[in-house]
Protein backbone atom coordinates (compact mmCIF):
# COMPACT_ATOMS: atom_id res chain seq x y z
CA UNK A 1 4.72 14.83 -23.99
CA UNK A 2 6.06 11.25 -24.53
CA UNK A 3 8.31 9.12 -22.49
CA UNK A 4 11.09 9.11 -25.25
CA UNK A 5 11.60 13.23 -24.02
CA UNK A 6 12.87 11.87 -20.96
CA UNK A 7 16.53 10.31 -20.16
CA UNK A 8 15.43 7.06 -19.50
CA UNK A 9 17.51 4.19 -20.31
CA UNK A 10 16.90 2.95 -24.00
CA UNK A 11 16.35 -0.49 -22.04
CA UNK A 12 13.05 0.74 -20.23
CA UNK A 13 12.15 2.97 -23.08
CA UNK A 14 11.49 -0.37 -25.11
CA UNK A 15 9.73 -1.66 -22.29
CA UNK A 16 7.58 0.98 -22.03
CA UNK A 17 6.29 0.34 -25.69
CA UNK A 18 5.96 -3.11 -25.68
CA UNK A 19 3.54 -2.65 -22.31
CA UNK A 20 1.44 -0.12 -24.61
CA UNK A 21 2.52 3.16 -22.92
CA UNK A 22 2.46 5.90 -25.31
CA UNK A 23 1.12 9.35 -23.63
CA UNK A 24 2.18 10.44 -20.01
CA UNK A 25 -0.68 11.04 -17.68
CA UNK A 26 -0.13 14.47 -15.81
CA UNK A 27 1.32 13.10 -12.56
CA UNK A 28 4.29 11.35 -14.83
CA UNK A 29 5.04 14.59 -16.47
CA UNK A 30 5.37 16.07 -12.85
CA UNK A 31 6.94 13.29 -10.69
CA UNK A 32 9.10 11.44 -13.05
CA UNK A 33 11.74 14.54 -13.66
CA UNK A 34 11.93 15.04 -9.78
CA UNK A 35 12.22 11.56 -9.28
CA UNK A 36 14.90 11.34 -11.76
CA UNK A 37 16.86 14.57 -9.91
CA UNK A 38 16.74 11.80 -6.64
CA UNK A 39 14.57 14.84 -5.21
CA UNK A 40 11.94 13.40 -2.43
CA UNK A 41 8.13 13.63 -3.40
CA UNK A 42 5.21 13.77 -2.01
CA UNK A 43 2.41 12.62 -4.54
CA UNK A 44 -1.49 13.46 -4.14
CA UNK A 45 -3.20 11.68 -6.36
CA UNK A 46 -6.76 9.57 -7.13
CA UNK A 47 -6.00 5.86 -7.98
CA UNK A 48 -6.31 5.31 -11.68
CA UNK A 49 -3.79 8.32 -12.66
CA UNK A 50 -0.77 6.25 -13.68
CA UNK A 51 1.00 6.75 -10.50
CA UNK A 52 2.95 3.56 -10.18
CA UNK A 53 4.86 3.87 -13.66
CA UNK A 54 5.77 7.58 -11.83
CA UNK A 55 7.92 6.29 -9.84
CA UNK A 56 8.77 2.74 -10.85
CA UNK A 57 10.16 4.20 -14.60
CA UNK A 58 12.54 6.62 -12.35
CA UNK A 59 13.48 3.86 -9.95
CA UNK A 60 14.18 1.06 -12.87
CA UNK A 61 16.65 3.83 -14.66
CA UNK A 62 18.39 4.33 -11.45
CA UNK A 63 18.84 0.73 -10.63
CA UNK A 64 20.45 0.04 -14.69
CA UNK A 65 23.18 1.70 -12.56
CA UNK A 66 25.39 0.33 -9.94
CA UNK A 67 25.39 -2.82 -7.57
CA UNK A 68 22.99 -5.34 -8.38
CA UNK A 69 21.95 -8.11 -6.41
CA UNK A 70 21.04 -5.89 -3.49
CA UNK A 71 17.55 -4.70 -1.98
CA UNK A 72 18.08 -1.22 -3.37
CA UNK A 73 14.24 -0.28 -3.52
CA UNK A 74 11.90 -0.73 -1.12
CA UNK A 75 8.37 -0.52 -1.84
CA UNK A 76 5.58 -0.59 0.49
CA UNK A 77 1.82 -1.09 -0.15
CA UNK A 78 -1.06 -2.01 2.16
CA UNK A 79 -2.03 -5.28 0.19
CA UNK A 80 -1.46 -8.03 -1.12
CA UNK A 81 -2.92 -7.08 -4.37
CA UNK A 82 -1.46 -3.57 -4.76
CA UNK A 83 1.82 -5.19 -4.22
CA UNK A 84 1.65 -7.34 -6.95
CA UNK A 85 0.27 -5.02 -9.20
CA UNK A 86 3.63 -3.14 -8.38
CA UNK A 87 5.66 -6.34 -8.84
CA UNK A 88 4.11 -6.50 -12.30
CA UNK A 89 5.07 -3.14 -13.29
CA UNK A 90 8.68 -3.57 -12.85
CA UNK A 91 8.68 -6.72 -14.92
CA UNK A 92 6.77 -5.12 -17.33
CA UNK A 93 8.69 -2.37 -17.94
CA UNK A 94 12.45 -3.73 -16.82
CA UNK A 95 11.64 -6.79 -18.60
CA UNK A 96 14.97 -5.76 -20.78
CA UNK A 97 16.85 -5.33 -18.32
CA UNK A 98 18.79 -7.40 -15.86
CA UNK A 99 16.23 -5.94 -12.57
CA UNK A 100 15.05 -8.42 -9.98
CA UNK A 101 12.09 -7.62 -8.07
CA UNK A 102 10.00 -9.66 -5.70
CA UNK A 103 6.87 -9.59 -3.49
CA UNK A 104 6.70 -10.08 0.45
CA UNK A 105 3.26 -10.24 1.86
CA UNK A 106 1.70 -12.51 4.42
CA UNK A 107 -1.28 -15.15 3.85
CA UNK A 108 1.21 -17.67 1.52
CA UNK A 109 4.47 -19.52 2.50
CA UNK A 110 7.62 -17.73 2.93
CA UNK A 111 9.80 -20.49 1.24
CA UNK A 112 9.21 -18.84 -2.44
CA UNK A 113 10.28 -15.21 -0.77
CA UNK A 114 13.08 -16.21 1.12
CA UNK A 115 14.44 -18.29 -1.85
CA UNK A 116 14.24 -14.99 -4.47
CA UNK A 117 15.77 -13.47 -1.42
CA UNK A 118 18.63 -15.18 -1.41
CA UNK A 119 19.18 -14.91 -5.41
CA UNK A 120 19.35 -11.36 -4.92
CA UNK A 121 16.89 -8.99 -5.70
CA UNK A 122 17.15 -5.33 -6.46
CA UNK A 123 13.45 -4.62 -5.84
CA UNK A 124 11.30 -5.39 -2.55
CA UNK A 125 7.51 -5.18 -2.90
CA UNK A 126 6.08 -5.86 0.35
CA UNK A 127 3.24 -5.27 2.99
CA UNK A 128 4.23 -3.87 6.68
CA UNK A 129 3.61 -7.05 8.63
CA UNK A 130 5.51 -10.15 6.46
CA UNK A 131 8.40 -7.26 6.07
CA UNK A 132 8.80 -6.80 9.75
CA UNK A 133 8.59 -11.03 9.93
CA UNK A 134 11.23 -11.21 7.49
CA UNK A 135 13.73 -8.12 9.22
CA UNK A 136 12.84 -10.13 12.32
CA UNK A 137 14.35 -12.96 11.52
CA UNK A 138 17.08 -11.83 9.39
CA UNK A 139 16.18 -12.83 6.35
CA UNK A 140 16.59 -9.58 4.30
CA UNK A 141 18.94 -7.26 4.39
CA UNK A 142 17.69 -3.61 3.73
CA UNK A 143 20.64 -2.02 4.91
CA UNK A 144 21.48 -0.52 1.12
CA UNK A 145 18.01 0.63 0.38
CA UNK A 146 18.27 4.08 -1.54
CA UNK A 147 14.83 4.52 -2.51
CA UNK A 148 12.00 4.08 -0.44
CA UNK A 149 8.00 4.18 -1.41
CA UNK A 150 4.97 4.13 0.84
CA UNK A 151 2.21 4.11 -1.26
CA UNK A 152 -1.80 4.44 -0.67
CA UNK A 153 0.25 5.35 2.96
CA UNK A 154 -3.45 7.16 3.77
CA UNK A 155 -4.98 3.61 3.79
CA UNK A 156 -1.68 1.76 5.26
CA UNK A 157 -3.03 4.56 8.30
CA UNK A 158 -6.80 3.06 7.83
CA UNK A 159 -5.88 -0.37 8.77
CA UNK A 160 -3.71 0.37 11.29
CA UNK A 161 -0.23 -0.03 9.87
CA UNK A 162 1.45 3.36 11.26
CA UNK A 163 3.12 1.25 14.14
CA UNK A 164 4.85 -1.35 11.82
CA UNK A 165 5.74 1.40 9.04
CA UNK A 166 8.04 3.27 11.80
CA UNK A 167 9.66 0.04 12.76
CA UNK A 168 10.60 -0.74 9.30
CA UNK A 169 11.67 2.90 8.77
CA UNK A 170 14.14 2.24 11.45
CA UNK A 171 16.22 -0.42 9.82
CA UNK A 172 16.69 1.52 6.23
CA UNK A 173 19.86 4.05 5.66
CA UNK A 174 18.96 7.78 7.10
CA UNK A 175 20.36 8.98 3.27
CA UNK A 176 18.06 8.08 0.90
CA UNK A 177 15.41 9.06 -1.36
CA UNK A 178 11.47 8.89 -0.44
CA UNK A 179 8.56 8.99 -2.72
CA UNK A 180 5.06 9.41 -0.51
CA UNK A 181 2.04 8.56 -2.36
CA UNK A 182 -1.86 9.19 -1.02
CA UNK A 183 -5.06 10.03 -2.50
CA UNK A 184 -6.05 12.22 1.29
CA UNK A 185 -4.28 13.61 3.80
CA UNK A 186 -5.48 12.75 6.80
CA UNK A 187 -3.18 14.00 9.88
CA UNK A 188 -1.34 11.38 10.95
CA UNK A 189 -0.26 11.12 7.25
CA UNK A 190 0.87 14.53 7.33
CA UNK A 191 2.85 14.13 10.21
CA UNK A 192 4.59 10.99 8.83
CA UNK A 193 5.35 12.66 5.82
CA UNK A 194 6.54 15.74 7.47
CA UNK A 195 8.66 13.10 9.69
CA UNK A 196 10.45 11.06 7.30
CA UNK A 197 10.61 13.69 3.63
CA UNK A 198 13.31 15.77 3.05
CA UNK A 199 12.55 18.71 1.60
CA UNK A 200 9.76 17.00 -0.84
CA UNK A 201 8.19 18.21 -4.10
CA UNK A 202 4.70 18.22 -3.84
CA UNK A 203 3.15 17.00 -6.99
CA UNK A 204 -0.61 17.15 -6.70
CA UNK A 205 -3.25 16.00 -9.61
CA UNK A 206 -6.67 18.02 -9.14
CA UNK A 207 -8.86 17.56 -6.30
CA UNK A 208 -8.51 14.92 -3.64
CA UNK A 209 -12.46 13.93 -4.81
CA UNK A 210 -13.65 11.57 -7.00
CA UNK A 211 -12.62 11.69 -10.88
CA UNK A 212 -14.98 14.19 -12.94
CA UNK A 213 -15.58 11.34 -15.21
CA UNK A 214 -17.20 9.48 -12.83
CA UNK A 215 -21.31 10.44 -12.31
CA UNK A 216 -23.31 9.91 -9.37
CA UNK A 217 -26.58 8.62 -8.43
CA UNK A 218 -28.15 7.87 -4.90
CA UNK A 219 -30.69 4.87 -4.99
CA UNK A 220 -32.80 5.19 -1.38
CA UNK A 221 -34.02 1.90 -0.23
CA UNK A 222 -35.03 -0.44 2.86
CA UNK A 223 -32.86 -2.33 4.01
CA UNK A 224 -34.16 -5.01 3.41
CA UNK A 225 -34.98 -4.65 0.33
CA UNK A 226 -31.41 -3.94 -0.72
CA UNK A 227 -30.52 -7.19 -2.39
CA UNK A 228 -33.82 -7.30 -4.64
CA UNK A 229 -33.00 -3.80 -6.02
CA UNK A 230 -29.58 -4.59 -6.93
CA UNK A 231 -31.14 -7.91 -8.65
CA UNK A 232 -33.60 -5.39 -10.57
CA UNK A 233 -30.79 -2.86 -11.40
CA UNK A 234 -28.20 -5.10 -12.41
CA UNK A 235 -31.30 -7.04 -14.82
CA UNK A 236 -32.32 -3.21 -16.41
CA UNK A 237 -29.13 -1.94 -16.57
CA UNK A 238 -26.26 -2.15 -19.93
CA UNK A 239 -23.05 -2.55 -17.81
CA UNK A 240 -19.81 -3.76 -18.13
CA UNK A 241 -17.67 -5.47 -15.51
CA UNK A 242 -19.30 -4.07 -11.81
CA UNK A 243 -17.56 -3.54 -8.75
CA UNK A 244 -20.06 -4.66 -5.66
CA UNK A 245 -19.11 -2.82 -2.42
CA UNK A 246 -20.14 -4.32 1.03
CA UNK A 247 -18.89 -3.34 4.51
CA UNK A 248 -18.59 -6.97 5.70
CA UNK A 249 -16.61 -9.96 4.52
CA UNK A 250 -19.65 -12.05 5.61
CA UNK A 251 -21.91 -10.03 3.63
CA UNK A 252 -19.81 -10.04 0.86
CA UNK A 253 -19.61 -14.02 0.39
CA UNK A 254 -23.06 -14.15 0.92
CA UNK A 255 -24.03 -11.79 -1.63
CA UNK A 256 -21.81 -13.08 -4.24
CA UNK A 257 -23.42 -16.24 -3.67
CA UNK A 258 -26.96 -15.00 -4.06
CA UNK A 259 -26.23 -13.45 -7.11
CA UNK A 260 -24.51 -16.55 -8.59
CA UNK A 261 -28.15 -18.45 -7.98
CA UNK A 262 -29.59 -15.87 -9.99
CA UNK A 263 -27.64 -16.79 -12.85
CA UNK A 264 -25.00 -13.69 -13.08
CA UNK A 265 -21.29 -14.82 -12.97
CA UNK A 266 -19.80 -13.58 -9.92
CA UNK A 267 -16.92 -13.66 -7.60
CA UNK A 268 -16.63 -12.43 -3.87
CA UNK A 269 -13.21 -10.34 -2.79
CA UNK A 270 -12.70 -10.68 1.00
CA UNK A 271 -9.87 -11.01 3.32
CA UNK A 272 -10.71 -14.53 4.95
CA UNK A 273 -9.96 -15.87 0.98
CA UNK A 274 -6.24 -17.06 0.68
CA UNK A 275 -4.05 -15.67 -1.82
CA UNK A 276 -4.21 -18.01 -4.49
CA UNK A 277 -8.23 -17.31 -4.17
CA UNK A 278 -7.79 -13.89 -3.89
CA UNK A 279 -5.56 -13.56 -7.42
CA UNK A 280 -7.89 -16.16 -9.09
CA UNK A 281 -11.24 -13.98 -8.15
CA UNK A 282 -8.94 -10.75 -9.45
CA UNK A 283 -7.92 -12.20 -12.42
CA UNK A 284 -11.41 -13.55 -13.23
CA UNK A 285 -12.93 -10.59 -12.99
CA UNK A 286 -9.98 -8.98 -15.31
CA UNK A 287 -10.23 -10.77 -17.93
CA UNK A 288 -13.97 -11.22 -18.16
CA UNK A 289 -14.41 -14.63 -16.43
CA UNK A 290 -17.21 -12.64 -14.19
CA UNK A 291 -19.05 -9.98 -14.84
CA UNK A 292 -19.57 -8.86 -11.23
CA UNK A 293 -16.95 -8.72 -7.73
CA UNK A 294 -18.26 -8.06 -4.92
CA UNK A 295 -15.70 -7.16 -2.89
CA UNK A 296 -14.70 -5.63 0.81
CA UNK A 297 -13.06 -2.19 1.06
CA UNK A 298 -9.93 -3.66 2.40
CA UNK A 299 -9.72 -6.43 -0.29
CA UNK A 300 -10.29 -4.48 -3.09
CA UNK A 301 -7.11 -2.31 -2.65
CA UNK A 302 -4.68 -2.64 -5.54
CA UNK A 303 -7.80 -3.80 -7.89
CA UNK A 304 -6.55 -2.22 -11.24
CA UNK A 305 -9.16 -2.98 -13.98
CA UNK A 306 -9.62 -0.10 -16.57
CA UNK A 307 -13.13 -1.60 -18.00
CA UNK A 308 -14.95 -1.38 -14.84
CA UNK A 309 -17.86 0.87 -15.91
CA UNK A 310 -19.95 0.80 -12.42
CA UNK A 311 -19.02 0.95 -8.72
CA UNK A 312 -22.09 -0.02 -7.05
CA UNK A 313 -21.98 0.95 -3.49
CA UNK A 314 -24.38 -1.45 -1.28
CA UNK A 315 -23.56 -0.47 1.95
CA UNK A 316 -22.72 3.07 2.54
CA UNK A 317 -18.85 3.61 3.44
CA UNK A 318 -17.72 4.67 6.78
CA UNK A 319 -16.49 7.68 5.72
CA UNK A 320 -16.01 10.08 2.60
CA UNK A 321 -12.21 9.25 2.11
CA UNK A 322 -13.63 5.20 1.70
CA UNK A 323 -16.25 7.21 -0.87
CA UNK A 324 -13.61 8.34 -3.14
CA UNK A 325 -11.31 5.22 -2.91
CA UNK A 326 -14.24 2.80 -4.16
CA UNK A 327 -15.58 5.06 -6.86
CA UNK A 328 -11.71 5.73 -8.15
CA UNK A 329 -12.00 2.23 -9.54
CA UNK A 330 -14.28 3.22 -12.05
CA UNK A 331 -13.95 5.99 -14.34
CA UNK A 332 -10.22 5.29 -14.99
CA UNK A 333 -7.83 6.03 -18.10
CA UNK A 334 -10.21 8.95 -19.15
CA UNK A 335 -12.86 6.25 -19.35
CA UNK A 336 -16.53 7.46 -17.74
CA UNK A 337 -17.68 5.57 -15.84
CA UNK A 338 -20.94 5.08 -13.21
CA UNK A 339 -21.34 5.47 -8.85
CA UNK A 340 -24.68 3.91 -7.53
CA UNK A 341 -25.30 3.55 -3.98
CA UNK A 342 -28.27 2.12 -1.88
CA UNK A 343 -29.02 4.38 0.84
CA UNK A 344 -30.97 3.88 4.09
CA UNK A 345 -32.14 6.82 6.19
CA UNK A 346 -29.35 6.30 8.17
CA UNK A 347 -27.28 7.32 5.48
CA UNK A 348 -28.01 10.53 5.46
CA UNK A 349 -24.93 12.45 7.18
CA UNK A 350 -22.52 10.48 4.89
CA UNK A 351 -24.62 11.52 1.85
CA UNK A 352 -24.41 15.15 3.02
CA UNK A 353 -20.67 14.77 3.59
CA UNK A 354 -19.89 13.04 0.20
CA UNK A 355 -21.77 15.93 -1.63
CA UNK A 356 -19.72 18.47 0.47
CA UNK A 357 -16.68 16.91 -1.74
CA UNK A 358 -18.52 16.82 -4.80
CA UNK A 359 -19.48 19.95 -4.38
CA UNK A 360 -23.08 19.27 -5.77
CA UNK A 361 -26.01 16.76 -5.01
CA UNK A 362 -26.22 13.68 -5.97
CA UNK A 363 -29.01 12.81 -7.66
CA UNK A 364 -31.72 10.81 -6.14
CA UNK A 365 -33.15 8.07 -8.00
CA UNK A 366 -36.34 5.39 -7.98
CA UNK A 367 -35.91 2.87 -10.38
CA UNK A 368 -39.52 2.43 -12.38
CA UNK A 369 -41.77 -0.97 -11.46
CA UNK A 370 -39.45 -1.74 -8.88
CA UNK A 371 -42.07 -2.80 -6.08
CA UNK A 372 -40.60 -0.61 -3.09
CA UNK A 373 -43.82 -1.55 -1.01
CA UNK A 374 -44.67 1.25 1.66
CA UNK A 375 -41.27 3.14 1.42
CA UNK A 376 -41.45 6.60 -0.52
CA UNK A 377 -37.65 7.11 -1.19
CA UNK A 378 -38.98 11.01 -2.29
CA UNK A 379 -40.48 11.62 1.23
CA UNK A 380 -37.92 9.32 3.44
CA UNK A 381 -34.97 10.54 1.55
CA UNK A 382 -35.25 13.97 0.52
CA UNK A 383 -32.75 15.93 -1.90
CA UNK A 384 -30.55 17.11 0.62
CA UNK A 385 -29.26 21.09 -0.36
CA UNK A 386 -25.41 21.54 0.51
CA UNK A 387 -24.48 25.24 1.49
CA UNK A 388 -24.82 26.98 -1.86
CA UNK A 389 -21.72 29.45 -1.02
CA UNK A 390 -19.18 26.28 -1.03
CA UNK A 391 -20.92 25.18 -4.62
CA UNK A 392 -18.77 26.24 -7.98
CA UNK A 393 -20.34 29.23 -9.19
CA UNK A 394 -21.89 26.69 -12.26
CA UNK A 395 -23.68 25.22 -9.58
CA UNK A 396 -24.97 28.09 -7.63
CA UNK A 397 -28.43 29.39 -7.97
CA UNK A 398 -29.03 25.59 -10.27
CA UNK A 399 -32.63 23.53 -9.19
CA UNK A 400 -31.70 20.24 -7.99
CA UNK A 401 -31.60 18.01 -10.80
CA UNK A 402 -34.34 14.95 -9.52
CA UNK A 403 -35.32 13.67 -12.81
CA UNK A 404 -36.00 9.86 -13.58
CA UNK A 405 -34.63 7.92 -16.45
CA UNK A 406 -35.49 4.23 -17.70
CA UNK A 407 -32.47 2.40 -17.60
CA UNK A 408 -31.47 0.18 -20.71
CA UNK A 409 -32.04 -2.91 -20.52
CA UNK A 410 -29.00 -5.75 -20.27
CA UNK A 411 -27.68 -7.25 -23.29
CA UNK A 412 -27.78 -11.24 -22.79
CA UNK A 413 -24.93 -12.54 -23.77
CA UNK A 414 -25.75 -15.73 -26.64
């Protein structure tokens, strides 16, 4: 199926081609007719499946039509980054026509917003708290808003945004549509979505888990011997462009650091970075300035690079929703792609948990002449057996798999 099957207008259609679009992923071939229809959705999805053309194609078509000049679309995101990635969407693809969009988000000056404001804009891409700043003091007027996204809503709930989401929800026209986007469901989300859908299509991609193309591998380690083990693996292994998770912004400066002294170019992704530091570390990484981001969970929301081939976990997430939002940056676009994470013995009931969701152990691995000292990551670590009755039948009745492998050694670049 191609976007030309659908009524789009011929406007969008061209700008779909010239941004390289040419097959829909499956959640366009669900949402975008019931978007079109002005039904409400609710979306399930993993990042990386092509859900923000979904509902910013629909949205564009809708907005050829009628008043312009006015915040017609509201879109919400929980970060900076996401929301410009959605910003850059609509200019992609309404780059022929005569659609305004802008961002709202905290951390730079307001003068910019408030001045695209004022032009008239039919598109608002913003995050909860410089919205409410800005319908605070009066600045925007959201009073004509006929479509309304929350997306990654499931993390806008992580970081605490549920308060400021219902305030802005009271300021926008009881009639209009609303697309809900997540990758889980946790139960506030529900309830919000039960609250404020009317009568939503579900459209759900697979498994709320992380993409099949993605493989797995558990590295158990010290602690303290964390950072010399990702030194060694990132020396013996052929990557591409690897994403470094930590659960700290602290640790993530530092470690970015360390690994720039050992030669590797690097950038750190935190929230204490301003804006401008933020989209220059992004962008790097993008277009193959560094090789390697380490990044916090928080800050690396809205990171959308295709080529990353390995998510590198160094500190275990807090829990198995974080799991599959960090390894859904790699293995995107029907690319493969790799999940390594350093585990500590005190790992161990995540580790069970995240192969609940899998639905299969993850393989444990030692990598070879790596001097782990004392620590026997065989005896400390065992291969943990998940309740065989909840395993795919291709799985049942299967040995662990706890073979080694020599990893390939990095190509140095000339």
């Amino acid at each position: 199926m191609r976007f030309e099957q659908f009524s789009l207008d011929r406007r969008i259609v061209a700008g779909v081609k010239q941004a390289g679009y040419t097959t829909l992923t499956p959640i366009q071939q669900q949402a975008i007719p019931v978007v079109l229809e002005g039904r409400d959705v609710l979306g399930l999805a993993q990042t990386g499946t092509g859900k923000t053309a979904a509902f910013m194609l629909p949205i564009l078509h809708r907005l050829t039509q009628g008043a312009s000049r006015q915040v017609r679309a509201l879109i919400i995101a929980p970060t900076r980054e996401l929301a410009e990635q959605i910003h850059q969407a609509s200019v992609n693809l309404g780059k022929n026509t005569k659609v305004r969009s802008v961002t709202i988000y905290g951390g730079v000056s307001k003068g910019p917003q408030l001045a695209a404001l004022r032009r008239g804009v039919e598109i608002v891409v913003g995050c909860p708290g410089r919205l409410l700043d800005h319908i605070d003091a009066g600045s925007i007027d959201l009073s004509r808003v006929e479509v309304l996204v929350l997306d990654e809503a499931d993390r806008m709930c992580d970081m605490g945004f549920l308060p400021d989401i219902r305030r802005i929800l009271k300021t926008l026209p009881a009639k209009r549509q609303t697309l809900f986007f997540a990758a889980t469901m946790p139960r506030d989300i529900r309830t919000l979505a039960d609250t404020i859908l009317n009568n939503p299509v579900t459209v759900q991609i697979g498994t709320i888990a992380p993409a099949k193309t993605v493989s797995h591998a558990l590295y158990p380690v010290p602690d303290g011997l964390k950072t010399n083990l990702l030194l060694a693996m990132l020396e013996r292994t052929a990557t591409g462009r690897v994403l470094v998770f930590t659960r700290t912004k602290h640790r993530a400066r530092s470690l970015a650091l360390h690994l720039k002294k050992q030669g590797h170019r690097v950038s750190a992704l935190q929230g204490n970075m301003s804006q401008n530091q933020r989209q220059n570390a992004i962008n790097g990484f993008r277009n193959g300035k560094y090789d390697i981001l380490v990044a916090t969970d928080v800050a690396a929301r809205g990171i959308d690079v295709s080529e990353i081939s390995h998510v590198i976990n160094y500190h275990m997430p807090n829990t198995v929703d974080a799991y599959t939002h960090r390894i859904g940056r790699t293995g995107r676009a029907h690319r493969t792609g790799e999940a390594f994470t350093l585990a500590t013995r005190g790992d161990g009931l995540m580790v069970r948990g995240i192969e609940r969701v899998l639905g299969a152990p993850i393989e444990r691995r030692r990598l070879p002449d790596f001097d782990y000292g004392a620590f026997t990551p065989e005896s400390q670590f065992p291969q943990s057996r998940p309740n065989q009755s909840r395993l795919p039948r291709s799985f049942r009745n299967r040995r662990s798999y706890t073979g080694r492998r020599r990893l390939a050694p990095t190509m140095k670049r000339a």
